[in-house]
C-alpha atoms as a PDB file:
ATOM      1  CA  UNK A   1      17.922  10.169 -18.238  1.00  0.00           C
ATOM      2  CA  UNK A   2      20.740  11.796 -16.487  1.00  0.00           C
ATOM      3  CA  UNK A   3      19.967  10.561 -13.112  1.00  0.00           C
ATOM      4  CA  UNK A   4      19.688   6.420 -14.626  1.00  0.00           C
ATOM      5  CA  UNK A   5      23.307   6.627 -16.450  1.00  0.00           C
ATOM      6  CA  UNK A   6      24.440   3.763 -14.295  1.00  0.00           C
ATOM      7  CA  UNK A   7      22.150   1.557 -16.088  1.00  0.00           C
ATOM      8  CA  UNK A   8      23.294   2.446 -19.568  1.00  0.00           C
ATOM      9  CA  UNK A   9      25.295  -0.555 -21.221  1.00  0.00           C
ATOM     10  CA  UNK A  10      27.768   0.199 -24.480  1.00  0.00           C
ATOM     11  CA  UNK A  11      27.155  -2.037 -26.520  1.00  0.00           C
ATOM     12  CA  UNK A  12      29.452  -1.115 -29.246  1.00  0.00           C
ATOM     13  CA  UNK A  13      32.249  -1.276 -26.846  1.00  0.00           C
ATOM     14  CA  UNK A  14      32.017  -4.094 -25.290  1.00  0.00           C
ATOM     15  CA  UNK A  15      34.770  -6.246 -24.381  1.00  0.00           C
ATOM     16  CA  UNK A  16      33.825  -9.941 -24.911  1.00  0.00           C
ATOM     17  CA  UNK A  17      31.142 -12.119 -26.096  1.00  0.00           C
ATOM     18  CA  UNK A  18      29.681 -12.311 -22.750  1.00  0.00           C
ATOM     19  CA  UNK A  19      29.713  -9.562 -20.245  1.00  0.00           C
ATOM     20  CA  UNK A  20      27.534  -9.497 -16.560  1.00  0.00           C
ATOM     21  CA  UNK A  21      25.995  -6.470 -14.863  1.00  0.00           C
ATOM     22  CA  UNK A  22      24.606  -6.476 -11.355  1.00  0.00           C
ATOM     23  CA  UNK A  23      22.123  -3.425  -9.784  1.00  0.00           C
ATOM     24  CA  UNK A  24      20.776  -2.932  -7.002  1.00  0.00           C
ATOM     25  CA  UNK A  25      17.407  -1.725  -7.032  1.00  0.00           C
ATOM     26  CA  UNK A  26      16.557  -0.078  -3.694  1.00  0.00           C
ATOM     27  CA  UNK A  27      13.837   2.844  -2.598  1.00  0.00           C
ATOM     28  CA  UNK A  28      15.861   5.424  -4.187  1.00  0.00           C
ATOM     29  CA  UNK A  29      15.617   3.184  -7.618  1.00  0.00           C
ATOM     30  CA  UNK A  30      11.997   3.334  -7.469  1.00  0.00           C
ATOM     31  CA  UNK A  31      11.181   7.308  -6.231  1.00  0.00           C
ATOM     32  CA  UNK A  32      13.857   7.858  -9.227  1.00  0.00           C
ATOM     33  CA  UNK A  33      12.058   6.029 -11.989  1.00  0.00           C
ATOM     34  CA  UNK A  34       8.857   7.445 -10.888  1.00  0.00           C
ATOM     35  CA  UNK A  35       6.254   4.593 -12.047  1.00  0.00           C
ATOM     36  CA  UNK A  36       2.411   4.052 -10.719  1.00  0.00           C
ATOM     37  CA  UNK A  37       3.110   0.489  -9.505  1.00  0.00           C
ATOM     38  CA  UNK A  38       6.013  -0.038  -7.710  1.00  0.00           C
ATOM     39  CA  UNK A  39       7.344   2.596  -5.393  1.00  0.00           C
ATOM     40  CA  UNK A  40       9.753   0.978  -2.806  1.00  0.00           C
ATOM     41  CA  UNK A  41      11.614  -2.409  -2.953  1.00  0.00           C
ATOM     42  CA  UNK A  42      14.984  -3.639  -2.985  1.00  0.00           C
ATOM     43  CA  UNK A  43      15.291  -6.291  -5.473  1.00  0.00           C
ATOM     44  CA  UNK A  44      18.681  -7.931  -6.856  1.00  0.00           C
ATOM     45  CA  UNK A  45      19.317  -7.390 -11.017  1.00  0.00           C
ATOM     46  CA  UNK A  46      21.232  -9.026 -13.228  1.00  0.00           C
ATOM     47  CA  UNK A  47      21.870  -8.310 -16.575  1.00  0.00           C
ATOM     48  CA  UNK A  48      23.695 -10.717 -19.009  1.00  0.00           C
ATOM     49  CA  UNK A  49      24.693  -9.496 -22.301  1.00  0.00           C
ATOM     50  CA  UNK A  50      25.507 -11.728 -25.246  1.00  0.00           C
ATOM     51  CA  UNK A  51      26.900 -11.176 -28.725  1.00  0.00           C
ATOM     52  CA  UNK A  52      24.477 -12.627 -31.147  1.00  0.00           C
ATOM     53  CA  UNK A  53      24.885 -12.341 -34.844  1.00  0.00           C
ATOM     54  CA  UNK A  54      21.820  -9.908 -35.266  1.00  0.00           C
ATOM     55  CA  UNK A  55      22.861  -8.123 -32.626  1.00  0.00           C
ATOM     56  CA  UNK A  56      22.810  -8.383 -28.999  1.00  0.00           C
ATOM     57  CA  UNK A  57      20.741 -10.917 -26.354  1.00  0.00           C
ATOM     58  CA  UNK A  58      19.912  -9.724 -22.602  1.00  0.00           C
ATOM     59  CA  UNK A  59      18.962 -11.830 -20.053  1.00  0.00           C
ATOM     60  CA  UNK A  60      17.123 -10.124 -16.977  1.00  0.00           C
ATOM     61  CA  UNK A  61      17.456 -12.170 -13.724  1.00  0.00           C
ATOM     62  CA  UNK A  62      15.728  -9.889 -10.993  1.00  0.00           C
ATOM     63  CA  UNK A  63      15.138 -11.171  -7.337  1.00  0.00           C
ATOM     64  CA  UNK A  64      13.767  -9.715  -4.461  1.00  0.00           C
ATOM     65  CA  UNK A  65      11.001  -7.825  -2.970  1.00  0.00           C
ATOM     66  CA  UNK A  66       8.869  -4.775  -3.729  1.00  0.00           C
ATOM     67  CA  UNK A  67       6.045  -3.182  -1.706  1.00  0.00           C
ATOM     68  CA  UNK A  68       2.631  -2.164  -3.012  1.00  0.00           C
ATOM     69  CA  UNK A  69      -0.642  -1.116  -2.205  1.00  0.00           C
ATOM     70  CA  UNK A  70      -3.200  -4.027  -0.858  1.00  0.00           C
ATOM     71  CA  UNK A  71      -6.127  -4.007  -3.544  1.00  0.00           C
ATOM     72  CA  UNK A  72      -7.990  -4.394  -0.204  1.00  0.00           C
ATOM     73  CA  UNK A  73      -7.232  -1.994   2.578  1.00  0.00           C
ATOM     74  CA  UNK A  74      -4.379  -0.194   1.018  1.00  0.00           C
ATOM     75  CA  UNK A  75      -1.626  -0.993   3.021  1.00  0.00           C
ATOM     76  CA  UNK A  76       1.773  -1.315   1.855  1.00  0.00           C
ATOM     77  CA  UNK A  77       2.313  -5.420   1.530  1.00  0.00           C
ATOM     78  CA  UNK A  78       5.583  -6.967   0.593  1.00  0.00           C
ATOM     79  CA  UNK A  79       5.509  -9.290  -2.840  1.00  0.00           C
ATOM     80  CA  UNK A  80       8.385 -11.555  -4.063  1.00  0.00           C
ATOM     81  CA  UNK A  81       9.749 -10.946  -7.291  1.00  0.00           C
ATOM     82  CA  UNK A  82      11.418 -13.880  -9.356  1.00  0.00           C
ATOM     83  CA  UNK A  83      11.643 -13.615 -12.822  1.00  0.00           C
ATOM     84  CA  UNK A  84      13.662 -14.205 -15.588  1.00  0.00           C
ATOM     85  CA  UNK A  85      13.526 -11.769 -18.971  1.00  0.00           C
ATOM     86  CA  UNK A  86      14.599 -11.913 -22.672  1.00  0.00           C
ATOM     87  CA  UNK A  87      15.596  -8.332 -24.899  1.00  0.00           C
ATOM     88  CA  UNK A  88      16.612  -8.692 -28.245  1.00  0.00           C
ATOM     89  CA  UNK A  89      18.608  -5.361 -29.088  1.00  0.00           C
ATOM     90  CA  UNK A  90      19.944  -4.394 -32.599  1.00  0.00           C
ATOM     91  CA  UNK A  91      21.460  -1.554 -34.153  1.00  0.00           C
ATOM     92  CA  UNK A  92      19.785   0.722 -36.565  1.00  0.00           C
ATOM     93  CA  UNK A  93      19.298   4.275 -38.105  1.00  0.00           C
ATOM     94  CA  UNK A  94      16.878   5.195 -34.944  1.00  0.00           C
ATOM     95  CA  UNK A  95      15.053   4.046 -31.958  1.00  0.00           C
ATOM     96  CA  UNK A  96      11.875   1.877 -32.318  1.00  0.00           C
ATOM     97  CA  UNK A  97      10.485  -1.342 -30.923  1.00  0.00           C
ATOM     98  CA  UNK A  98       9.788  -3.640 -33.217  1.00  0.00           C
ATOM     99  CA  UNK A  99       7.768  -6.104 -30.518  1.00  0.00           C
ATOM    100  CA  UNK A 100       7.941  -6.714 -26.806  1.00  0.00           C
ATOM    101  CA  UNK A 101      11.694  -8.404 -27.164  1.00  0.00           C
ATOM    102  CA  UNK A 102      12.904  -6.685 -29.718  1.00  0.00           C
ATOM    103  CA  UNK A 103      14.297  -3.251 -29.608  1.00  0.00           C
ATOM    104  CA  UNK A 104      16.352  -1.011 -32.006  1.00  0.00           C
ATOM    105  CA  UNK A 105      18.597   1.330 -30.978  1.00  0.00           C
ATOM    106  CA  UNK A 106      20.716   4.159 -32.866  1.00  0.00           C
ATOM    107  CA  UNK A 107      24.208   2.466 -34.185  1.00  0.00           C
ATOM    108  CA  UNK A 108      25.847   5.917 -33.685  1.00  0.00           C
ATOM    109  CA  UNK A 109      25.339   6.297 -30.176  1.00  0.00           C
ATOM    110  CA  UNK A 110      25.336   1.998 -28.889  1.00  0.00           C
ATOM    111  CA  UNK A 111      24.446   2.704 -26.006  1.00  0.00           C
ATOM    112  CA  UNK A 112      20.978   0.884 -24.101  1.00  0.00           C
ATOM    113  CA  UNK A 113      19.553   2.315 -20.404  1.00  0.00           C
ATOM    114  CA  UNK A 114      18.224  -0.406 -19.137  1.00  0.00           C
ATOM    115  CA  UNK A 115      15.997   1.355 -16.206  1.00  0.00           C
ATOM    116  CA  UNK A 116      13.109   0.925 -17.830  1.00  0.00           C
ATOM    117  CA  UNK A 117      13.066  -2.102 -18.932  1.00  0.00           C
ATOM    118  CA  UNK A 118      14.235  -2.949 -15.266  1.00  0.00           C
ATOM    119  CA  UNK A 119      10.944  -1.547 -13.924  1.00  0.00           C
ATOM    120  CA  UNK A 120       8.444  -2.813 -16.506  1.00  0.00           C
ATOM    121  CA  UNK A 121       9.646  -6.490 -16.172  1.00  0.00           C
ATOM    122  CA  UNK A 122       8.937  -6.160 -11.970  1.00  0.00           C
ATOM    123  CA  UNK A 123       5.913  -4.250 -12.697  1.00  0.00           C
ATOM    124  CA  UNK A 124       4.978  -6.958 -15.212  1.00  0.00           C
ATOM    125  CA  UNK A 125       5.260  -9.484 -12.883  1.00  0.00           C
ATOM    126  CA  UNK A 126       3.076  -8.036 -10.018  1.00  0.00           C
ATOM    127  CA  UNK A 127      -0.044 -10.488 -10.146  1.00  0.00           C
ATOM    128  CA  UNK A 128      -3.540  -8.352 -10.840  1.00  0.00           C
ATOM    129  CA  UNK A 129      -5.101  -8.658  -7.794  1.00  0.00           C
ATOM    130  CA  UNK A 130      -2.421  -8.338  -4.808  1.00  0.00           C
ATOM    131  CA  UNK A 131      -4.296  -8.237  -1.232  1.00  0.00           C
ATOM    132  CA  UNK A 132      -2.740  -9.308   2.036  1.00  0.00           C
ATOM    133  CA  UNK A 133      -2.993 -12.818   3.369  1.00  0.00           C
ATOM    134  CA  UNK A 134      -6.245 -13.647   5.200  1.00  0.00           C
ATOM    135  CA  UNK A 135      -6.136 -11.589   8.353  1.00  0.00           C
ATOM    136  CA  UNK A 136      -3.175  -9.401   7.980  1.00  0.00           C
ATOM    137  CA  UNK A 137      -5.054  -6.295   6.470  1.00  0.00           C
ATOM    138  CA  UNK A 138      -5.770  -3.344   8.291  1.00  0.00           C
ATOM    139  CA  UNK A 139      -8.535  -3.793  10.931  1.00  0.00           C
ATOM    140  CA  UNK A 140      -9.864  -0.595  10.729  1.00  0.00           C
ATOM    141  CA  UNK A 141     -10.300  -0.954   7.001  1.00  0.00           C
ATOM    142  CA  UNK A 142     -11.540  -4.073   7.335  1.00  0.00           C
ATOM    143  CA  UNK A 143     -14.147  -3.067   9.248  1.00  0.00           C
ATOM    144  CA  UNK A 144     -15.193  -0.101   7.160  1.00  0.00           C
ATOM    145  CA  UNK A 145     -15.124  -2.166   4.134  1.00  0.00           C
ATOM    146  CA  UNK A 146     -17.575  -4.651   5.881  1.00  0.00           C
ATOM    147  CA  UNK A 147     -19.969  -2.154   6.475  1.00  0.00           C
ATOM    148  CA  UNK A 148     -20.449  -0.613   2.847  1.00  0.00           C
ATOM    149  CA  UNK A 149     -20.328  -3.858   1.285  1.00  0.00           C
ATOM    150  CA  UNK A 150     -23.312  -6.236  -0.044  1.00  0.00           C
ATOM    151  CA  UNK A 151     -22.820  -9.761  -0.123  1.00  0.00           C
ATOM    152  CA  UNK A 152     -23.874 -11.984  -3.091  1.00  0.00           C
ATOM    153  CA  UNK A 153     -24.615 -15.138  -1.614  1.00  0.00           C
ATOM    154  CA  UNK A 154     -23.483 -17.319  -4.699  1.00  0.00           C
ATOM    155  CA  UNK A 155     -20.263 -16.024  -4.538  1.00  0.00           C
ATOM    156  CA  UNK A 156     -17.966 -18.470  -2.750  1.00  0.00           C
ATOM    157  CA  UNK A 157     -14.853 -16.550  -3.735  1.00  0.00           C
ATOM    158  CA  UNK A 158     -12.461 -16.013  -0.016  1.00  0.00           C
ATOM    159  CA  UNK A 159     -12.596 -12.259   0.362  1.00  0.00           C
ATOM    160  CA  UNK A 160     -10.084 -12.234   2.964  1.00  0.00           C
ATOM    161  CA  UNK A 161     -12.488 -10.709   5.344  1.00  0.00           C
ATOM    162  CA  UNK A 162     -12.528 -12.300   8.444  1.00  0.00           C
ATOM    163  CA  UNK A 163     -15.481 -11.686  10.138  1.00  0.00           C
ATOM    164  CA  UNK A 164     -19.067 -12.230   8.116  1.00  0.00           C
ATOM    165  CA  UNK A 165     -21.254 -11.224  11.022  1.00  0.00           C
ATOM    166  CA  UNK A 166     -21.357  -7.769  10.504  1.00  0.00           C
ATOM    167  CA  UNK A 167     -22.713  -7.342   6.859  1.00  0.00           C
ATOM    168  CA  UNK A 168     -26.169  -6.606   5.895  1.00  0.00           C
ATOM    169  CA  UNK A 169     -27.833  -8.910   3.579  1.00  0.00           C
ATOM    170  CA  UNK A 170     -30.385  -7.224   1.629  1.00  0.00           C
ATOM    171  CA  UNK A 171     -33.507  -8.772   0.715  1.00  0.00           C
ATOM    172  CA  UNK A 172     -34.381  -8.284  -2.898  1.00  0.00           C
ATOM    173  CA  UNK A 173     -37.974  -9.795  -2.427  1.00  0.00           C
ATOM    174  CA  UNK A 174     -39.017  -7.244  -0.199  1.00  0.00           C
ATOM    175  CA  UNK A 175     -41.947  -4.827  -1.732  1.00  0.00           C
ATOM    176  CA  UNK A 176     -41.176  -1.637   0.469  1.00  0.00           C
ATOM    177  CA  UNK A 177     -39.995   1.398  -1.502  1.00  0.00           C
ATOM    178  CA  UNK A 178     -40.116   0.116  -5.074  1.00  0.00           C
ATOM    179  CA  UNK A 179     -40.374   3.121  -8.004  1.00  0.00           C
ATOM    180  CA  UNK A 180     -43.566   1.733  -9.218  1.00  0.00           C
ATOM    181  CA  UNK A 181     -42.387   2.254 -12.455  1.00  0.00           C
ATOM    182  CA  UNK A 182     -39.798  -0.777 -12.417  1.00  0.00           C
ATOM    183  CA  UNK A 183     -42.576  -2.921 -10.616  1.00  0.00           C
ATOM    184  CA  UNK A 184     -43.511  -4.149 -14.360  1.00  0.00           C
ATOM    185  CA  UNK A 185     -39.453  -5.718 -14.616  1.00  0.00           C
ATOM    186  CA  UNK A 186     -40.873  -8.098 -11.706  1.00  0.00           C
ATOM    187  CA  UNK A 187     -43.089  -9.739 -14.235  1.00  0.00           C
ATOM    188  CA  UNK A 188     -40.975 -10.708 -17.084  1.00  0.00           C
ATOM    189  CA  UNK A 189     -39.208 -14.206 -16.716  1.00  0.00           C
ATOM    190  CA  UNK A 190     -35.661 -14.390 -18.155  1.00  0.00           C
ATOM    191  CA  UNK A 191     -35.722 -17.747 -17.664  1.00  0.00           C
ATOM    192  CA  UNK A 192     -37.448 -18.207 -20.941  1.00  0.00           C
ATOM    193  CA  UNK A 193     -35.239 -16.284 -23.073  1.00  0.00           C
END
C-alpha cells in the first residue's frame, strides 16, 4: 500500500472538526489499484472528513468519467460518474468492517487509505449492463454478433443492433433433423399444467 500513501488520511491528527481532501483520479490511479472494472478514467474526488462523537464521518463526492468495456462489442465507452458516498470510521483494537458504512480501524496507528474505498464507490456505481448508444458500437462486431445470434420474436427489448435484416430466424415447427427420441416432448401440452 506503498504506492496509495497519498490517499491515507490521519485521523488522530487532524487539525479541526472539518478538514477537505481533493484527488485526482487519472489512468495511472486505475493501472495502480489494479481492479476488474474500471481501468482508465479521470474522475474528480473529494473527501470531507468530520469529527463525530463515535468517531469520524466521510463524505465521498467523486465526478467524472471512466472508460469500460461495451457489454456489446467490447469497445472501450466513456460513462459519467456522479455520486455521493457515506463511511463511518471508528477507532478500535483492530481492523474489521462492521457493515458497508462502517469501518474500524486500529487506534494505534489512525491512519485510513482511502484508495479503495475510492474505487469500489465508482465501480459501484457502474450500471450492470453498460453498452454503447444505438449505433456507436463497433461495426465489425456488430456484424459478427448478428450473424451468431437467434432472435426471439417476443422479445421487444432495443438490442442496439441496427440492422435486423441479416439474422436468421429459425423455425421451430420444422420436422427435418429431429432426434426421434425428443419427438415424444412434441406431444405433451404445458398449457395444462
Amino acid at each position: 500500500m506503498a504506492k496509495f500513501s497519498l490517499y491515507n488520511i490521519p485521523l488522530r491528527t487532524l487539525s479541526s472538526s472539518k478538514n477537505v481532501f481533493d484527488y485526482e483520479l487519472d489512468n495511472k490511479y486505475f493501472d495502480a489499484i489494479d481492479g476488474d472494472e474500471v481501468k482508465k478514467g479521470n474522475v474528480k474526488a473529494k473527501v470531507v472528513v468530520k469529527k463525530i462523537s463515535s468517531g469520524y464521518e466521510l463524505n465521498f463526492t467523486l465526478k467524472g468519467v471512466v472508460q469500460v468495456p461495451c457489454d456489446r462489442c467490447l469497445d472501450d465507452m466513456n460513462l459519467d460518474v456522479d455520486c455521493q458516498e457515506r463511511l463511518i470510521v471508528k477507532l478500535g483494537a483492530e481492523y474489521s468492517e462492521e457493515s458497508d458504512d462502517i469501518v474500524i480501524i486500529p487506534e494505534e496507528d489512525g491512519v485510513i487509505n482511502v484508495s479503495w474505498f475510492l474505487y469500489e464507490f465508482i465501480a459501484l456505481n457502474i450500471p450492470i449492463k453498460h453498452v454503447h448508444e444505438q449505433g456507436e458500437c463497433n461495426k465489425t462486431m456488430s456484424s459478427k454478433l448478428r450473424k451468431h445470434r437467434t432472435v426471439n420474436l417476443d422479445d421487444d427489448s432495443d438490442d442496439g443492433l441496427d440492422d435486423d435484416s441479416d439474422y436468421e430466424v429459425s423455425d421451430d415447427t420444422s420436422n427435418e433433423n429431429i432426434d426421434p427420441r425428443w419427438e415424444g416432448l412434441r406431444q405433451i401440452n404445458f398449457d395444462e399444467n
